[in-house]
C-alpha atoms as a PDB file:
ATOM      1  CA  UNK A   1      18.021 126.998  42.676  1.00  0.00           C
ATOM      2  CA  UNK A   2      20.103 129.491  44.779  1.00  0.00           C
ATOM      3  CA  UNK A   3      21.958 130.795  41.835  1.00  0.00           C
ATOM      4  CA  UNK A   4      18.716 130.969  39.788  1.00  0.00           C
ATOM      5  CA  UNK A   5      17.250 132.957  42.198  1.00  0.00           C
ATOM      6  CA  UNK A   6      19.507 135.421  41.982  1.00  0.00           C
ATOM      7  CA  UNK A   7      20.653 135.828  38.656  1.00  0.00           C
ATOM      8  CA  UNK A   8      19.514 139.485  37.461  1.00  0.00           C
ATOM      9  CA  UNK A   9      22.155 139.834  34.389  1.00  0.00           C
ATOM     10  CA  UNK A  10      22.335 138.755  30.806  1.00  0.00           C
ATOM     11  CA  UNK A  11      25.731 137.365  32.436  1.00  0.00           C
ATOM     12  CA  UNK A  12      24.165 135.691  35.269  1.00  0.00           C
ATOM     13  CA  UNK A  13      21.404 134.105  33.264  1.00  0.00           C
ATOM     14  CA  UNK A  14      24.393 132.884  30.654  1.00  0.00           C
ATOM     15  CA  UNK A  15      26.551 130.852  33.344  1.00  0.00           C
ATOM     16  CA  UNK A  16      23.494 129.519  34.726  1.00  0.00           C
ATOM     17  CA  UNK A  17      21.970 127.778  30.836  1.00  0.00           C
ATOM     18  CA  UNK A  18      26.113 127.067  30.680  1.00  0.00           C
ATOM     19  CA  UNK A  19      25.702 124.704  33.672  1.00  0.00           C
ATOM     20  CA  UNK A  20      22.760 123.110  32.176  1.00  0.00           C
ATOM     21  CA  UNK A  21      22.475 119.625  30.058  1.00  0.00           C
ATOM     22  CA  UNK A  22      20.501 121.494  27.408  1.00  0.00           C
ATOM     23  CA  UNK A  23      20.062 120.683  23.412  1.00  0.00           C
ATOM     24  CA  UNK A  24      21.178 122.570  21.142  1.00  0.00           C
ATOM     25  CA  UNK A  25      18.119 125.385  19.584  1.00  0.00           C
ATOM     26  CA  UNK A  26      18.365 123.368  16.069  1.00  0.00           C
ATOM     27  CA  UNK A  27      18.620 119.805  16.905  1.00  0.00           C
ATOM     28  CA  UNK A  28      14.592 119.853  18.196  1.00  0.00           C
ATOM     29  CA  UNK A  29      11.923 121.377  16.506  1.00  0.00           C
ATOM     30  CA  UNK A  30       8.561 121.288  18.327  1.00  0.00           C
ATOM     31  CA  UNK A  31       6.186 119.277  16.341  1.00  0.00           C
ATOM     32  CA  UNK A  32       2.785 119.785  18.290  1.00  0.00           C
ATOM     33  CA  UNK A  33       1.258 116.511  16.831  1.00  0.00           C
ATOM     34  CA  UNK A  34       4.670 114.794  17.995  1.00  0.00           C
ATOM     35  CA  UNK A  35       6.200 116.556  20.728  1.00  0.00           C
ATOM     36  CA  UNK A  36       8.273 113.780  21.283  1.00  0.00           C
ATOM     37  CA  UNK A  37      10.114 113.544  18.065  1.00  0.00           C
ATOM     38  CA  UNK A  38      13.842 114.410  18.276  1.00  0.00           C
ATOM     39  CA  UNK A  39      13.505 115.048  22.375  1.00  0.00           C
ATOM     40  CA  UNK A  40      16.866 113.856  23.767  1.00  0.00           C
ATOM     41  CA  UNK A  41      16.342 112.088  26.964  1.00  0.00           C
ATOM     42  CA  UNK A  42      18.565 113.398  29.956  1.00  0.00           C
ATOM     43  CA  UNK A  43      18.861 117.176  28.189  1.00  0.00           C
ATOM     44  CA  UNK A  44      16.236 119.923  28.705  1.00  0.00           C
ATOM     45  CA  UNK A  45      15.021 121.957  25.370  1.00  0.00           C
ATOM     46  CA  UNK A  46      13.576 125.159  24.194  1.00  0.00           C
ATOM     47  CA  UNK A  47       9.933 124.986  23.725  1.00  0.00           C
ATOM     48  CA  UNK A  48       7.712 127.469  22.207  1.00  0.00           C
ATOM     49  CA  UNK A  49       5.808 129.939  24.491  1.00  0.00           C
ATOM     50  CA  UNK A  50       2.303 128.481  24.633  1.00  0.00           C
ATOM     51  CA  UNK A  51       3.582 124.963  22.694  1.00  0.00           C
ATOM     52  CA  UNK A  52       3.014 127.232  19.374  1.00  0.00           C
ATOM     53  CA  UNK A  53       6.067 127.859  17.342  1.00  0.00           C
ATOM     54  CA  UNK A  54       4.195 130.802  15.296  1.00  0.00           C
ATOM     55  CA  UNK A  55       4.001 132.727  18.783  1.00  0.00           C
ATOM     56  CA  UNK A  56       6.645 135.970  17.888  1.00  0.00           C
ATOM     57  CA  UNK A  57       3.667 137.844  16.383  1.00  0.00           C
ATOM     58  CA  UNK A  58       1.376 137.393  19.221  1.00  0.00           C
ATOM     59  CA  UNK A  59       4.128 137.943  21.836  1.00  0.00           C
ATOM     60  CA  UNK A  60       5.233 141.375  20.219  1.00  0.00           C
ATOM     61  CA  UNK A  61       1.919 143.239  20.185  1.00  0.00           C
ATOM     62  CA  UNK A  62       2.596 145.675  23.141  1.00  0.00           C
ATOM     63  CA  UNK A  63       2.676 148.931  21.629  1.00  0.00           C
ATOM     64  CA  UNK A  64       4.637 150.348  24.428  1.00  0.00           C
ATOM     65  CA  UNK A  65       7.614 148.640  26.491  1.00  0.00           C
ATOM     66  CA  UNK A  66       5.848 150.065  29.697  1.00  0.00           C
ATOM     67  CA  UNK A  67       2.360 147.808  28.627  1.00  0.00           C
ATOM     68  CA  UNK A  68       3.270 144.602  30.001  1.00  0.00           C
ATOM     69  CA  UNK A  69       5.062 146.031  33.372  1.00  0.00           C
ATOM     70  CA  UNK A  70       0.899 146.905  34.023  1.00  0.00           C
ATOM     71  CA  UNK A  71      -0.296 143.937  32.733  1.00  0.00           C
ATOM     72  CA  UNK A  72       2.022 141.482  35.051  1.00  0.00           C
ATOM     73  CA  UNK A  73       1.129 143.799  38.386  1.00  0.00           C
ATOM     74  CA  UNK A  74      -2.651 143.074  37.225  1.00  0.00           C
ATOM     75  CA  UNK A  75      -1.785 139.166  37.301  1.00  0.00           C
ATOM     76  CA  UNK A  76      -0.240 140.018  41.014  1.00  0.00           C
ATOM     77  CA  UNK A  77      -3.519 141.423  41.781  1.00  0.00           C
ATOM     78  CA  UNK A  78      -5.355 138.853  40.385  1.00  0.00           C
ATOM     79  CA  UNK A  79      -3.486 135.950  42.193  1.00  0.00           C
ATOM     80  CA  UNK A  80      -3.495 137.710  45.598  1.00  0.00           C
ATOM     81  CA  UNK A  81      -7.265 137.972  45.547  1.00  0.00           C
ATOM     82  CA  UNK A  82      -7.511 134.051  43.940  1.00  0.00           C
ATOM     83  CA  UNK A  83      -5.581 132.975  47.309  1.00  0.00           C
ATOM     84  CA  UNK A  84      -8.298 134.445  49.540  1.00  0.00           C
ATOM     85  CA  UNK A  85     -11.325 133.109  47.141  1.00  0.00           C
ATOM     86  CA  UNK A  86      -9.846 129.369  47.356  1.00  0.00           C
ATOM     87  CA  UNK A  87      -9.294 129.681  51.483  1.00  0.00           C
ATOM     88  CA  UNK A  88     -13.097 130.696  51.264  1.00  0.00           C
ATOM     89  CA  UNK A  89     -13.993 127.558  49.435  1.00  0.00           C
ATOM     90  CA  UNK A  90     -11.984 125.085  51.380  1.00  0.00           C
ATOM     91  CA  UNK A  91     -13.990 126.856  54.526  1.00  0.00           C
ATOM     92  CA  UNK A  92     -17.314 126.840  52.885  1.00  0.00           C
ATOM     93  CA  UNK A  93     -17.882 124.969  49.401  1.00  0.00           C
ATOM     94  CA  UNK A  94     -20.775 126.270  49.292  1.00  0.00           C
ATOM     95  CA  UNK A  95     -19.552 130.782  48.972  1.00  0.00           C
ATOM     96  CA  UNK A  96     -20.974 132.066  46.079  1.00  0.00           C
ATOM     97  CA  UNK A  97     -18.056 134.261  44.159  1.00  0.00           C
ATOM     98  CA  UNK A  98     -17.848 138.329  44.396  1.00  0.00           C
ATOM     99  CA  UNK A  99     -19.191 139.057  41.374  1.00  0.00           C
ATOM    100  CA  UNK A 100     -16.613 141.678  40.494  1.00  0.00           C
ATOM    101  CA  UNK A 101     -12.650 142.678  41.497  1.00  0.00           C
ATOM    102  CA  UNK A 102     -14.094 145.422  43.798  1.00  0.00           C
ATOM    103  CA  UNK A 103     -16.708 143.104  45.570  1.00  0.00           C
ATOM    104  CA  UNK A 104     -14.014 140.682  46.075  1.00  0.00           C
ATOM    105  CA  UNK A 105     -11.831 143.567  47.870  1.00  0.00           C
ATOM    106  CA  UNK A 106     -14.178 144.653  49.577  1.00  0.00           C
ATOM    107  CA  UNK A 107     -15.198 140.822  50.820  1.00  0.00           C
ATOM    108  CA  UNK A 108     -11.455 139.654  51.204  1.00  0.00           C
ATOM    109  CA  UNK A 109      -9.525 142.845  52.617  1.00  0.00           C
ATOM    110  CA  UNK A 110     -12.901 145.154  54.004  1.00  0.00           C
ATOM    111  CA  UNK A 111     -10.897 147.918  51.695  1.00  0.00           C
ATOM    112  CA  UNK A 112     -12.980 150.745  50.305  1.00  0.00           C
ATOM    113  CA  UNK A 113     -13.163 151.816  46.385  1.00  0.00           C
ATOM    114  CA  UNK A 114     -10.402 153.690  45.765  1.00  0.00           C
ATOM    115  CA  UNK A 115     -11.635 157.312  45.270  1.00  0.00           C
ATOM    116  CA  UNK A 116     -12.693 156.839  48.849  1.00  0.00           C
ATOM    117  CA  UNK A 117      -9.078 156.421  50.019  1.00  0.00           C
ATOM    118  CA  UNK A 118      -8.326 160.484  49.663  1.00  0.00           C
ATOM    119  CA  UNK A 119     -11.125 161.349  51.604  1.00  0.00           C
ATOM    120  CA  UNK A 120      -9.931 159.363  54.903  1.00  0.00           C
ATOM    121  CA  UNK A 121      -9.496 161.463  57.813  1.00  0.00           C
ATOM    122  CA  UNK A 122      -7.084 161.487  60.837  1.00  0.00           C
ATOM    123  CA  UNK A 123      -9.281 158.855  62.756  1.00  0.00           C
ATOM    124  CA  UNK A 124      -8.572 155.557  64.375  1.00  0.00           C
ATOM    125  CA  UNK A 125     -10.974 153.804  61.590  1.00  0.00           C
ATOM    126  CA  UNK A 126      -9.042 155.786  59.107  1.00  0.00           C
ATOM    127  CA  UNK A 127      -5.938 154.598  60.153  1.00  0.00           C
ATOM    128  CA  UNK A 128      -7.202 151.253  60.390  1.00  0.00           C
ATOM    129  CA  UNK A 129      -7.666 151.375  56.513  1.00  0.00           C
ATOM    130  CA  UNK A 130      -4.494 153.073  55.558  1.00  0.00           C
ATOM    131  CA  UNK A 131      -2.536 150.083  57.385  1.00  0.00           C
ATOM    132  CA  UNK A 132      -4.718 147.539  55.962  1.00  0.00           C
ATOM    133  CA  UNK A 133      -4.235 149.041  52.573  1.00  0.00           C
ATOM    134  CA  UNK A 134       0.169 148.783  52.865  1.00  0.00           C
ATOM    135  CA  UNK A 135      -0.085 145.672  54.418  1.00  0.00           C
ATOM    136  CA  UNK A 136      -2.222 144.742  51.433  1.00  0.00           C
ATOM    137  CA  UNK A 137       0.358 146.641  49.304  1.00  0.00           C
ATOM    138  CA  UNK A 138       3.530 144.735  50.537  1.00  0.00           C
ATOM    139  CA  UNK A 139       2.225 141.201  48.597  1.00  0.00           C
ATOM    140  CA  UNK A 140       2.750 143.002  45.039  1.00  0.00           C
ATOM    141  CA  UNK A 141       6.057 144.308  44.429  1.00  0.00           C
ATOM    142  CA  UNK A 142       7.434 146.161  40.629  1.00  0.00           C
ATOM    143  CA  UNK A 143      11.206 146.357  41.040  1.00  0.00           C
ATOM    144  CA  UNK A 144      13.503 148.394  39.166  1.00  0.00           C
ATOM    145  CA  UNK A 145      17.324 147.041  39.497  1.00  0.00           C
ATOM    146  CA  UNK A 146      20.343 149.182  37.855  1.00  0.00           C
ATOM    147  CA  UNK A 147      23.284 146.937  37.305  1.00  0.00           C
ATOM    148  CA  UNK A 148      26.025 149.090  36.932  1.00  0.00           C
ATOM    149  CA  UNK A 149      28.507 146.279  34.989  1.00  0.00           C
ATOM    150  CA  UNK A 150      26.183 144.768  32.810  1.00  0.00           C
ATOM    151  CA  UNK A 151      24.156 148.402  32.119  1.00  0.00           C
ATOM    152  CA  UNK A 152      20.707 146.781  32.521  1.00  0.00           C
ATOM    153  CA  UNK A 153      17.817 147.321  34.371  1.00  0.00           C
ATOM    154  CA  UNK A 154      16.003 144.023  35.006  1.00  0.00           C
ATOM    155  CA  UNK A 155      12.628 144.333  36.046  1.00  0.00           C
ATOM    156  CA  UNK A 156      11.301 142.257  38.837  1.00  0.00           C
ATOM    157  CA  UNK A 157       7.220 141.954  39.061  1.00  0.00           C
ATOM    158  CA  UNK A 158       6.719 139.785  42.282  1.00  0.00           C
ATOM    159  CA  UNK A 159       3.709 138.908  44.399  1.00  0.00           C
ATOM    160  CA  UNK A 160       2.329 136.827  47.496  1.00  0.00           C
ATOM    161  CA  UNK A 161      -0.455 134.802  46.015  1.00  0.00           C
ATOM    162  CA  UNK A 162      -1.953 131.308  44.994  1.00  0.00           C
ATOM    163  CA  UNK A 163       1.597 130.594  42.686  1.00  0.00           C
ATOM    164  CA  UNK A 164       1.393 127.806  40.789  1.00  0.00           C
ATOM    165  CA  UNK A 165       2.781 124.085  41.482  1.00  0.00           C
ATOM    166  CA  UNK A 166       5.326 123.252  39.066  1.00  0.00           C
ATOM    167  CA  UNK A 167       3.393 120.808  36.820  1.00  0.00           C
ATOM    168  CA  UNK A 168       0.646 123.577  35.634  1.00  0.00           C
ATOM    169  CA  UNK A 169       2.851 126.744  35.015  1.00  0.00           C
ATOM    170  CA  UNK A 170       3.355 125.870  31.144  1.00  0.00           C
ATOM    171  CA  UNK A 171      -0.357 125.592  31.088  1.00  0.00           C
ATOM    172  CA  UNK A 172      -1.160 128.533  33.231  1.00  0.00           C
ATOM    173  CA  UNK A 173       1.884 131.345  33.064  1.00  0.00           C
ATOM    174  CA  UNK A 174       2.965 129.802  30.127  1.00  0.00           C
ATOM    175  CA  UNK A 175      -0.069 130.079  27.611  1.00  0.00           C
ATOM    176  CA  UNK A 176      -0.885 132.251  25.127  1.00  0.00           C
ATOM    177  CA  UNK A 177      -4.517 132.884  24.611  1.00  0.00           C
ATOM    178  CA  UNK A 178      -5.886 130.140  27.211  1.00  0.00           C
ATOM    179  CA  UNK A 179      -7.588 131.035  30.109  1.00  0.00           C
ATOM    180  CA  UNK A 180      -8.769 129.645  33.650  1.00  0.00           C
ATOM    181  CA  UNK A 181     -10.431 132.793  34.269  1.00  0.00           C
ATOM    182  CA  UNK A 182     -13.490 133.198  31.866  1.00  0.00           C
ATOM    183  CA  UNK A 183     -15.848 132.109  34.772  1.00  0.00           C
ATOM    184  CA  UNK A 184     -14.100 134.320  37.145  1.00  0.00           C
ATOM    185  CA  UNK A 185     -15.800 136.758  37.441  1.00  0.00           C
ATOM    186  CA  UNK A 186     -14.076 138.705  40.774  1.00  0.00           C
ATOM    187  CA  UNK A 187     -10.762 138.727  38.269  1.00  0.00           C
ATOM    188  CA  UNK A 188      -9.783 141.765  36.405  1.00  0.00           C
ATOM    189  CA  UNK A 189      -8.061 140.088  33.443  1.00  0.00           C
ATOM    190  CA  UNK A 190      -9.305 136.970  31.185  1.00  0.00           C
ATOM    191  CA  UNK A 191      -6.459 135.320  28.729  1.00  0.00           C
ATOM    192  CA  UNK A 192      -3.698 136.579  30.688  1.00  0.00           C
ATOM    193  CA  UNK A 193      -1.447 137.402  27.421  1.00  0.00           C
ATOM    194  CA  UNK A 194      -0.374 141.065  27.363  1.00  0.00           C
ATOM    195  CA  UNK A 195       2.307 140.630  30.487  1.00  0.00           C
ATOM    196  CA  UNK A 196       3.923 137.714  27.635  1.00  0.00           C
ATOM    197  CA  UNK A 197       4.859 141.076  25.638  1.00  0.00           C
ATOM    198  CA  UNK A 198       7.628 141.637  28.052  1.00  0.00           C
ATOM    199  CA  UNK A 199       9.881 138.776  26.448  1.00  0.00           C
ATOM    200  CA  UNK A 200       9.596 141.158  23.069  1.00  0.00           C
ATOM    201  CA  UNK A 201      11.519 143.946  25.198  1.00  0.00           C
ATOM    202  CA  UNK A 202      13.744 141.914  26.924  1.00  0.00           C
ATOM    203  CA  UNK A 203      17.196 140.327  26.298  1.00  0.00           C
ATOM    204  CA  UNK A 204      16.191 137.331  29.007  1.00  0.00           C
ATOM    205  CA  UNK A 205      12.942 136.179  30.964  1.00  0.00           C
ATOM    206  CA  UNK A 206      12.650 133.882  34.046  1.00  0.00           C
ATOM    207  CA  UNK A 207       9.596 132.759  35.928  1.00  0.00           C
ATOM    208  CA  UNK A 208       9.644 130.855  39.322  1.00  0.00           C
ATOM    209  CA  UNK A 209       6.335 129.670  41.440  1.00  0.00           C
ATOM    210  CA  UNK A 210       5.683 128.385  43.783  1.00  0.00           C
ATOM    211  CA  UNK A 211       1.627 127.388  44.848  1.00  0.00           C
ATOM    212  CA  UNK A 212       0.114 127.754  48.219  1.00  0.00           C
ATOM    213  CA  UNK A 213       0.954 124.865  50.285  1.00  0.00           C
ATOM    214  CA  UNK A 214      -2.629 124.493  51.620  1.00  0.00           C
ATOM    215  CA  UNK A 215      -4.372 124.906  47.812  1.00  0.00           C
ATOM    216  CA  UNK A 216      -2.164 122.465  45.949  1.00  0.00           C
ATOM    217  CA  UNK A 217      -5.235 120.276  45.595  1.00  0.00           C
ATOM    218  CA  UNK A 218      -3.663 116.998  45.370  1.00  0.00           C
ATOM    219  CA  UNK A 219      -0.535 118.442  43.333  1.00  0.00           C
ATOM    220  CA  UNK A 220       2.877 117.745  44.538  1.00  0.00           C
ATOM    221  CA  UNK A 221       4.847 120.789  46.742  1.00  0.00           C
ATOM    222  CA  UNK A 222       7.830 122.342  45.041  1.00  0.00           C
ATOM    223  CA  UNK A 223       9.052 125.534  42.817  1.00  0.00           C
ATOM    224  CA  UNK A 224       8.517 125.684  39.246  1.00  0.00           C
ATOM    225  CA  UNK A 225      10.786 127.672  37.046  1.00  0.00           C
ATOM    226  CA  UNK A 226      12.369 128.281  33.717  1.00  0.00           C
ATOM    227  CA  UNK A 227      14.069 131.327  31.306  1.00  0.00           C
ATOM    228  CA  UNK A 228      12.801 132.322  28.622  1.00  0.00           C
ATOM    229  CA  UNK A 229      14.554 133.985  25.236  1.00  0.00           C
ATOM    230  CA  UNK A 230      14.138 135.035  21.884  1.00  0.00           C
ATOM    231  CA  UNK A 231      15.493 131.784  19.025  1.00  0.00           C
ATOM    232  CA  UNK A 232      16.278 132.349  16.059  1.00  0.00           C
ATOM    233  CA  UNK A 233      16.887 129.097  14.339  1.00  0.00           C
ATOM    234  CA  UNK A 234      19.283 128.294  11.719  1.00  0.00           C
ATOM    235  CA  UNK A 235      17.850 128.330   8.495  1.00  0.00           C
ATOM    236  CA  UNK A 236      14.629 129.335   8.831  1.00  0.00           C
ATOM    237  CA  UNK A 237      12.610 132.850   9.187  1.00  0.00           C
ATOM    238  CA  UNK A 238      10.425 131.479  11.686  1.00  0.00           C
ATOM    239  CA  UNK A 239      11.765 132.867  14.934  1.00  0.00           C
ATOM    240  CA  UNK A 240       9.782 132.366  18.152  1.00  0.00           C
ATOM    241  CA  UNK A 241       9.805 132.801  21.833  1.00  0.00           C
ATOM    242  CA  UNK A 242      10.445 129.674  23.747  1.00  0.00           C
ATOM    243  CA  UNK A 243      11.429 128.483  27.702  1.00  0.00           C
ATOM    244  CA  UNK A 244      13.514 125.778  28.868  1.00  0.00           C
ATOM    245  CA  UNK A 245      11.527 122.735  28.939  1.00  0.00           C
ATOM    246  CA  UNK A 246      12.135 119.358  31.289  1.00  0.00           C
ATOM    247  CA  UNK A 247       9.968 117.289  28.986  1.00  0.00           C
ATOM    248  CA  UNK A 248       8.143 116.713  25.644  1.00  0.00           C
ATOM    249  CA  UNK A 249       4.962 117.658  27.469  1.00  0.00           C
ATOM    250  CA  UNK A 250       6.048 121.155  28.512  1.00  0.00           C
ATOM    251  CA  UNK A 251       6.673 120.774  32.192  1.00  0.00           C
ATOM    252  CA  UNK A 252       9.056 123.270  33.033  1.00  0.00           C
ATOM    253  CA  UNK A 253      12.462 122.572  35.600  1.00  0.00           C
ATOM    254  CA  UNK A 254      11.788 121.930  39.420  1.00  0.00           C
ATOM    255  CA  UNK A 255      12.627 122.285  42.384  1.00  0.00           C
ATOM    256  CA  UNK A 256      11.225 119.771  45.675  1.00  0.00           C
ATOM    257  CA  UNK A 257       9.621 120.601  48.770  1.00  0.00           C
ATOM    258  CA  UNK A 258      13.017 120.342  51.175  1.00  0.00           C
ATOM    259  CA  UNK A 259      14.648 122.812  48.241  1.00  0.00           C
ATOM    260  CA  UNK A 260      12.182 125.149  48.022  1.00  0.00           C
ATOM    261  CA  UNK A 261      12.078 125.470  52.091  1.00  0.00           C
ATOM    262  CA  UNK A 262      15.855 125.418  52.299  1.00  0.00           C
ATOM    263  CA  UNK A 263      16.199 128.523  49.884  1.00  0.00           C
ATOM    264  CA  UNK A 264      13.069 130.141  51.815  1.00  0.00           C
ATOM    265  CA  UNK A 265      10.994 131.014  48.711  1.00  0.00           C
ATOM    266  CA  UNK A 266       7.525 131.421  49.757  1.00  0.00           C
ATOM    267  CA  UNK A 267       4.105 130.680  47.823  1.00  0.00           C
ATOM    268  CA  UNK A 268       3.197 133.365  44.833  1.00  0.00           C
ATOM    269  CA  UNK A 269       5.220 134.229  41.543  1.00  0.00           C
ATOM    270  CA  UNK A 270       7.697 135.995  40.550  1.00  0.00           C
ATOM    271  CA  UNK A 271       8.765 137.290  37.112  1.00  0.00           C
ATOM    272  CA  UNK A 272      11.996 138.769  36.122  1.00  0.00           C
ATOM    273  CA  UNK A 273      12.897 140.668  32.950  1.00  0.00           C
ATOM    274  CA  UNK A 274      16.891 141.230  32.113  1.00  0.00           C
ATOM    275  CA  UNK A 275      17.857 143.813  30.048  1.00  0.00           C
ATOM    276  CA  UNK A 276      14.313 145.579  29.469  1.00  0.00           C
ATOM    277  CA  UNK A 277      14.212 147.913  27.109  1.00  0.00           C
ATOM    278  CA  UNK A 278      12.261 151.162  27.060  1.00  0.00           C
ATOM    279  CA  UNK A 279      12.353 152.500  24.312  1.00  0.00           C
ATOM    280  CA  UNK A 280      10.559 155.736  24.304  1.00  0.00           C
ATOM    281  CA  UNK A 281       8.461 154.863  26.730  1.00  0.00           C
ATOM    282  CA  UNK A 282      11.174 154.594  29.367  1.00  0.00           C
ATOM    283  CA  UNK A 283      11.807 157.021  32.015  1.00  0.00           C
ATOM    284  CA  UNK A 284      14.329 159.936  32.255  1.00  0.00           C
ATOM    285  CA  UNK A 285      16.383 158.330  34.629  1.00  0.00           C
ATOM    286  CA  UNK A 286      16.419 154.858  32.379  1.00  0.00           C
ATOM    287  CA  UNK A 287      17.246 156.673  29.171  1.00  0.00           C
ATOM    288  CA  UNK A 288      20.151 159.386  31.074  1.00  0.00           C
ATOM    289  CA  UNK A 289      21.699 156.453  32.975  1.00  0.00           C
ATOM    290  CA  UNK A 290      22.096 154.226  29.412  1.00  0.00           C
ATOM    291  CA  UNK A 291      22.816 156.788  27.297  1.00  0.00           C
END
């Protein structure tokens, strides 16, 4: 877990999968009627994105590299405002929803539309605001990371909300097109797809999560994660996008309770992309320090 954690490198990713009992890309080929068929016991494997091998198309619609970097700080958002809506319910079952992002803000963190911001003064209730609003700001956290060996820049979207317990994230982070949200109504986003456009810009993915421990509604403590990667299988023309898998039904790798405390990761998500490419889209200092 430690060394997962950490790893921010193409090289660091590669002598973690090294340690790993994991199958080889063409000795299992996800069936979805049969997802058990060729699954060796004891070994993790590479499943598709979303548990659909024709996923590459879908996962490589971002237009520009810098697409998904908004789309995953939306998700933040989103799951820092879900926390406060399911500490509502377990108070009162009864709380009717915000009926829109800015109601919920405005219920949840008594912070005022944003074209208000610029027009707060030098008074106490003005600073009262402004602190509210970085405290606010220090749950959701885009990180750009230089490493100077490896000449990447992996790209670390990280934030302080619900998470996820490990046996929902290849249902919930992990989808393509699916949704929890369509009833939602105080969430900004609905299918949740367009941060999955970052694994089309990047050499290496990983996920970890880790839910709230008083929202895990019956679900067992611990921190899900997994890396994800472009395959390109032997043979075939059918290439995909797929994370490492702990069984035939999708559940991702795991960490327990004691684990998860020891290495002091904390409820919410966190998303890493290694060796995120720019393109065009990337800044001057990106494209002048690789170049």
């Amino acid at each position: 877990m430690a060394q997962a954690i950490k790893a921010t490198t193409s090289f660091d990713i590669e002598a973690l999968l090294a340690q790993l009992p994991i199958a080889p890309e063409d000795q299992y080929i996800y069936d979805e009627e049969n997802p058990e068929l060729g699954w060796q016991r004891g070994n993790f494997h590479w499943m598709p994105v979303g548990r659909e091998r024709g996923n590459a198309g879908r996962i490589k619609q971002a237009n520009q590299p810098v697409n998904p970097i908004a789309e995953r700080a939306i998700n933040g958002m989103e799951a820092i405002i879900e926390i406060a809506r399911q500490r509502e319910l377990l108070a009162d079952a009864s709380a009717l929803a915000p009926s829109s992002p800015r109601k919920a803000v405005e219920r949840y963190f008594n912070l005022p539309p944003l074209d208000e911001l610029p027009k707060l003064d030098g008074s106490e209730p003005s600073k009262s605001v402004r602190a509210k609003a970085r405290e606010l700001a220090q749950q959701l956290r885009v990180r750009l990371i230089f490493d100077k060996t490896a000449r990447e820049f992996p790209l670390a979207i990280e934030d302080d909300g619900i998470g996820q317990a490990p046996v929902w994230i290849h249902r919930t982070l992990l989808s393509l097109g699916s949704t929890t949200k369509a009833d939602k109504w105080y969430l900004i986003g609905v299918f949740g797809q367009g941060g999955s456009s970052a694994y089309a810009v990047s050499k290496y993915s990983w996920v970890i999560s880790r839910r709230a421990p008083d929202l895990l509604n019956g679900d067992g403590d611990g921190v899900g994660w997994t890396v994800i990667k472009h395959v390109f299988p032997k043979g075939r023309r059918d290439d995909y996008f797929a994370y490492l898998a702990a069984g035939p039904d999708g559940r991702v790798p795991f960490a327990f309770e004691a684990d998860a405390n020891a290495a002091n990761i904390r409820h919410g998500t966190r998303f890493v992309h290694i060796g995120y490419d720019f393109g065009r889209g990337g800044s001057a200092i990106t494209r002048r320090t690789l170049h």
